[in-house]
Protein backbone atom coordinates (compact mmCIF):
# COMPACT_ATOMS: atom_id res chain seq x y z
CA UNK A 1 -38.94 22.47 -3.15
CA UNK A 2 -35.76 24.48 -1.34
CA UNK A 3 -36.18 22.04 0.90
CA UNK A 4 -35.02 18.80 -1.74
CA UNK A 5 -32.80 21.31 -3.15
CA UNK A 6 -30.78 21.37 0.32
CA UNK A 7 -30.80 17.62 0.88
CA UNK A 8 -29.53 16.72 -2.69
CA UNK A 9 -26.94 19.30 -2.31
CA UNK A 10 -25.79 18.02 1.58
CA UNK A 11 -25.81 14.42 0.08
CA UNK A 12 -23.38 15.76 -2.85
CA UNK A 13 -21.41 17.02 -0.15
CA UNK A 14 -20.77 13.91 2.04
CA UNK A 15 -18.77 11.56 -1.12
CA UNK A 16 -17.01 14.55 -1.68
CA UNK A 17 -15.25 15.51 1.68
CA UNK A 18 -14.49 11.87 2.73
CA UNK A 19 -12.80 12.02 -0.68
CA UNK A 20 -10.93 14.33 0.08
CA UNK A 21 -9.29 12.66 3.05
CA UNK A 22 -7.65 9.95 0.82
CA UNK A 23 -6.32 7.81 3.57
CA UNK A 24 -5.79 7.01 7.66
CA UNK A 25 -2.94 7.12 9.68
CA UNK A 26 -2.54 4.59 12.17
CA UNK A 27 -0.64 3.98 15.44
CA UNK A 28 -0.59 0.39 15.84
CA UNK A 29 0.04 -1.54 18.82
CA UNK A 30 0.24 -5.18 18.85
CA UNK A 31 1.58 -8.71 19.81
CA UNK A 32 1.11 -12.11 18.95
CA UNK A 33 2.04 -15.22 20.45
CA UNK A 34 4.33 -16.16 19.14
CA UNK A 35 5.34 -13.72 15.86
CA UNK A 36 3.97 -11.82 13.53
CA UNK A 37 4.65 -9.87 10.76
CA UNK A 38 1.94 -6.07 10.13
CA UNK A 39 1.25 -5.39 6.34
CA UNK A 40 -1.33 -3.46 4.68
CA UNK A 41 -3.42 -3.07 1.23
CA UNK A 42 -5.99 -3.68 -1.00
CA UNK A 43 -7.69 -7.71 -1.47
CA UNK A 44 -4.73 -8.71 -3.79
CA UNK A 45 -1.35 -6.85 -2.63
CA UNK A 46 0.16 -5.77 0.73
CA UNK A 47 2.35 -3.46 1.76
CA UNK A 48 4.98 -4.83 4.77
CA UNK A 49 4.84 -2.51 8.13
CA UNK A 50 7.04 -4.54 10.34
CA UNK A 51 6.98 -7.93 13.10
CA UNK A 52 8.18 -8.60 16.01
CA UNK A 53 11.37 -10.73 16.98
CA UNK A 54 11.06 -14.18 15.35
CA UNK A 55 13.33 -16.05 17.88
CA UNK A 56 12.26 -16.99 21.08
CA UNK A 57 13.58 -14.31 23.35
CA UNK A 58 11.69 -11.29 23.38
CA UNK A 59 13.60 -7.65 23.34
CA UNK A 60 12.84 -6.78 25.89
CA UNK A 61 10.84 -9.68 27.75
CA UNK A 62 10.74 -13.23 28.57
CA UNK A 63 8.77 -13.88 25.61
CA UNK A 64 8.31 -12.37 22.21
CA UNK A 65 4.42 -11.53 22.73
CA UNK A 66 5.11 -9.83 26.74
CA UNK A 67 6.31 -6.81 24.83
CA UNK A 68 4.05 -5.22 22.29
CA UNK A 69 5.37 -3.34 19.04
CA UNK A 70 3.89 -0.09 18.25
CA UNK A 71 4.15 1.13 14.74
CA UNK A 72 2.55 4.21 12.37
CA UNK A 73 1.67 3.89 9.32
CA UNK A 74 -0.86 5.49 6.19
CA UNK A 75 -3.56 3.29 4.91
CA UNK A 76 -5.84 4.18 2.09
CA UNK A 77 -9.49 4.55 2.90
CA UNK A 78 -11.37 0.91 2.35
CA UNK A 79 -7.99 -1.02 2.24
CA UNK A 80 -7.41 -3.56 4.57
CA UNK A 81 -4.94 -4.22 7.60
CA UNK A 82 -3.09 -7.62 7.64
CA UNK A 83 -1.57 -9.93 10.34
CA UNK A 84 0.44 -13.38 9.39
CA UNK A 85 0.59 -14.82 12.98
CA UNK A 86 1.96 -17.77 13.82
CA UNK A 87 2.82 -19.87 17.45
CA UNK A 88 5.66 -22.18 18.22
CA UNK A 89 3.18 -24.57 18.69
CA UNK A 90 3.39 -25.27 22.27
CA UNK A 91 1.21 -24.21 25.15
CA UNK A 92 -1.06 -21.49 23.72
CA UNK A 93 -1.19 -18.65 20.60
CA UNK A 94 -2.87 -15.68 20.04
CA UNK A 95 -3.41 -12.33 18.34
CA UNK A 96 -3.42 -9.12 20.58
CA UNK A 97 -3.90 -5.37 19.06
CA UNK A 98 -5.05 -1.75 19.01
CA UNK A 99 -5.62 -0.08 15.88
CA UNK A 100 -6.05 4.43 16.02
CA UNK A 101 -6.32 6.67 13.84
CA UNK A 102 -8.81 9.99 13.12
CA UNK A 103 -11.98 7.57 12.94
CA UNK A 104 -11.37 6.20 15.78
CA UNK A 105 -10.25 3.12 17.99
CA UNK A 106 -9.86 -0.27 16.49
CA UNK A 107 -9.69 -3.56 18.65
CA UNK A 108 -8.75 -7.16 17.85
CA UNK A 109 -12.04 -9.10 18.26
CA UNK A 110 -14.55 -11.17 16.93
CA UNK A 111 -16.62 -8.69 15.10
CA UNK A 112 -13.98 -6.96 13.27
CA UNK A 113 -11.79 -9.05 12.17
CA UNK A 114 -11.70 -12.00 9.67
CA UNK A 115 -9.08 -15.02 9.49
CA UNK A 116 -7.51 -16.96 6.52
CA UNK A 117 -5.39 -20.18 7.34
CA UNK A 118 -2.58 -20.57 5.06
CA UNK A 119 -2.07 -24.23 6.28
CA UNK A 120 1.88 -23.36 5.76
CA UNK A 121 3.89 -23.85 9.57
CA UNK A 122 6.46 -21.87 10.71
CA UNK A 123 7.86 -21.68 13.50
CA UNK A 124 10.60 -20.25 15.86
CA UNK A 125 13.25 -18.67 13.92
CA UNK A 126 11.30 -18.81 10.85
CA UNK A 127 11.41 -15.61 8.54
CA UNK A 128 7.98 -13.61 8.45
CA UNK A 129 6.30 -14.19 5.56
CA UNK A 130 6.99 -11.46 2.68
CA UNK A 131 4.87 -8.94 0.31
CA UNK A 132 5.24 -11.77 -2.30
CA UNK A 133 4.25 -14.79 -0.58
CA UNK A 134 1.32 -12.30 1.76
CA UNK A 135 -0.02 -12.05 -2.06
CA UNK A 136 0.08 -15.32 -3.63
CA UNK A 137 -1.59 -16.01 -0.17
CA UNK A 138 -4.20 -13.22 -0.26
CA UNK A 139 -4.71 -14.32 -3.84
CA UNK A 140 -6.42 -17.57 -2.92
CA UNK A 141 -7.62 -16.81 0.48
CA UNK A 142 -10.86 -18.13 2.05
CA UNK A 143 -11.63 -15.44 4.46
CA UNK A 144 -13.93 -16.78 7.82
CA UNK A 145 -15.16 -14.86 10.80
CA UNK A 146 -13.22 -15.56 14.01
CA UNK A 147 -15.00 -17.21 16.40
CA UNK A 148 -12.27 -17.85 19.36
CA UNK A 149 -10.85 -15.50 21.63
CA UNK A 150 -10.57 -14.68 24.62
CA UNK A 151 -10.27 -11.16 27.34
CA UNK A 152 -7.16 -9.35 27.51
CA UNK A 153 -5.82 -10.17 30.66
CA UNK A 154 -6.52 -14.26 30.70
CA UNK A 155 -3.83 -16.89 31.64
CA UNK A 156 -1.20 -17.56 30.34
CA UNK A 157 -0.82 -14.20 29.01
CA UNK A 158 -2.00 -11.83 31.48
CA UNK A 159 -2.53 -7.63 30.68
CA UNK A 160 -0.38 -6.34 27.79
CA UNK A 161 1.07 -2.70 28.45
CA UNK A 162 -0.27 -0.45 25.68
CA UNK A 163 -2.99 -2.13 24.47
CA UNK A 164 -6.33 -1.60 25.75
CA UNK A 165 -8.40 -3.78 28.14
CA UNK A 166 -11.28 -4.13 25.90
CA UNK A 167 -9.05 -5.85 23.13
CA UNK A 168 -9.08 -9.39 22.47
CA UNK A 169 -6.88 -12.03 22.03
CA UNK A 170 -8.11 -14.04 18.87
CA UNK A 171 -7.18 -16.93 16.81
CA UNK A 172 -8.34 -18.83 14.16
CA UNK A 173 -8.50 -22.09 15.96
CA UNK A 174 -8.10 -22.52 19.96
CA UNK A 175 -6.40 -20.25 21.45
CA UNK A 176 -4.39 -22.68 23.94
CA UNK A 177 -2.87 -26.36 24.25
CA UNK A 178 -0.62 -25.25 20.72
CA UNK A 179 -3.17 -26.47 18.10
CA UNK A 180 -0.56 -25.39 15.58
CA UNK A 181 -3.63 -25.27 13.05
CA UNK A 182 -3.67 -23.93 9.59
CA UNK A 183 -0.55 -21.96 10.62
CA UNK A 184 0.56 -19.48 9.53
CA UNK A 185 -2.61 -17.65 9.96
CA UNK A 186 -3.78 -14.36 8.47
CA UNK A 187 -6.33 -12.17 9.72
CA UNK A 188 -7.61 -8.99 7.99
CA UNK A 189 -9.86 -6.12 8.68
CA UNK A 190 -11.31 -3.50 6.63
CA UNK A 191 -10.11 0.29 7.62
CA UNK A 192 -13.55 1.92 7.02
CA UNK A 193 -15.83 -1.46 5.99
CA UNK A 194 -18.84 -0.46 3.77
CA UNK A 195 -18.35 3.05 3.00
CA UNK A 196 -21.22 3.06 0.95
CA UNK A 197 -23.40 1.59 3.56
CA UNK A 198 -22.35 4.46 5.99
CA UNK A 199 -23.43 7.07 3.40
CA UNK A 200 -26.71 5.66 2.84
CA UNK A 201 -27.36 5.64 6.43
CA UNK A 202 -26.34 9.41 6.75
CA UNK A 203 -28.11 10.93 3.74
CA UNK A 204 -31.08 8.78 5.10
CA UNK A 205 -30.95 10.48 8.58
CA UNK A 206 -30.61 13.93 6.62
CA UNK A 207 -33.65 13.06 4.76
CA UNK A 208 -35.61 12.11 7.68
CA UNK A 209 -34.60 15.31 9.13
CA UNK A 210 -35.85 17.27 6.23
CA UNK A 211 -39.41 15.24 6.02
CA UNK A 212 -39.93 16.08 9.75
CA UNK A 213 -39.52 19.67 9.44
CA UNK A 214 -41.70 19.70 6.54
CA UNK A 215 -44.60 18.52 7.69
């Protein structure tokens, strides 16, 4: 009997301290050929971080994308980060990035991230898109899993200071030749993705614990 009595009170314990820690802060450190603009925020409105240079010299750089950004930022727990990205439609595009904070390291890839495509161009010299237009966007979206990318360090791009070597570029159509498809894009991942899941799965190792020692 003491023994449910300790699980049930450890399990009351878990929703209660992740509560407590309300939100993340992130260091973000990204790139996209060719520009991009960082938001975050809930599934209907975003908040705007910052972009990158939206002509076609980079500051520093040859290019926009050979330089990454790095920016900080607080994101409530379950809320989701956002990327418009879009190329200038001419040899290749992509979507480069690290992601830390207290929980850890977060990578572009295909596993983490989801894409939207807006099917709205822009282009060199184009303004990023704002918190308005990010939610009339959001609003509608059809999210999809990513399914092309490629290791950070490929041609044409090669390595991107900052940003670790197990990142990814990805994009929501190919990620060379200029496809210019569906752009501008939007991809979006989820800062701690099924927090309910993850408690479950604790207060069910707890329990099998417990049961063990019982018996």
């Amino acid at each position: 009997m003491n023994r449910i009595f300790i699980f049930f009170c450890v399990f009351a314990v878990i929703p209660v301290s992740l509560s407590r820690a309300s939100h993340l802060s992130f260091t973000a450190t990204l790139t996209v050929d060719n520009h991009y603009g960082l938001y975050f925020g809930d599934g209907e409105n975003v908040t705007f971080v910052g972009g990158n240079e939206i002509g076609a010299g980079g500051n520093p750089g040859q290019y926009n994308w050979s330089c990454a950004e790095t920016f900080t930022f607080d994101v409530d727990l379950c809320d989701y980060i956002y990327v418009a990205a879009w190329s200038d439609d001419y040899v290749a595009q992509g979507f480069l990035g690290q992601f830390v904070s207290d929980a850890g390291l977060l990578l572009t890839n295909t596993s983490a991230w989801e894409v939207y495509l807006s099917w709205k161009d822009l282009d060199d010299g184009d303004s990023i898109p704002s918190q308005f237009v990010m939610d009339q966007e959001i609003a509608v979206a059809l999210w999809s899993p990513v399914k092309h990318s490629k290791v950070h360090g490929s041609s044409p791009w090669g390595k991107i200071d900052g940003i670790s070597d197990n990142a990814s570029w990805i994009w929501g159509s190919k990620l060379a030749s200029g496809s210019n498809y569906g752009e501008f894009q939007i991809f979006r991942t989820q800062v701690i993705p099924e927090l309910n899941t993850l408690l479950l799965l604790f207060s069910g190792l707890i329990g099998l614990v417990i049961f063990k020692k019982s018996i």
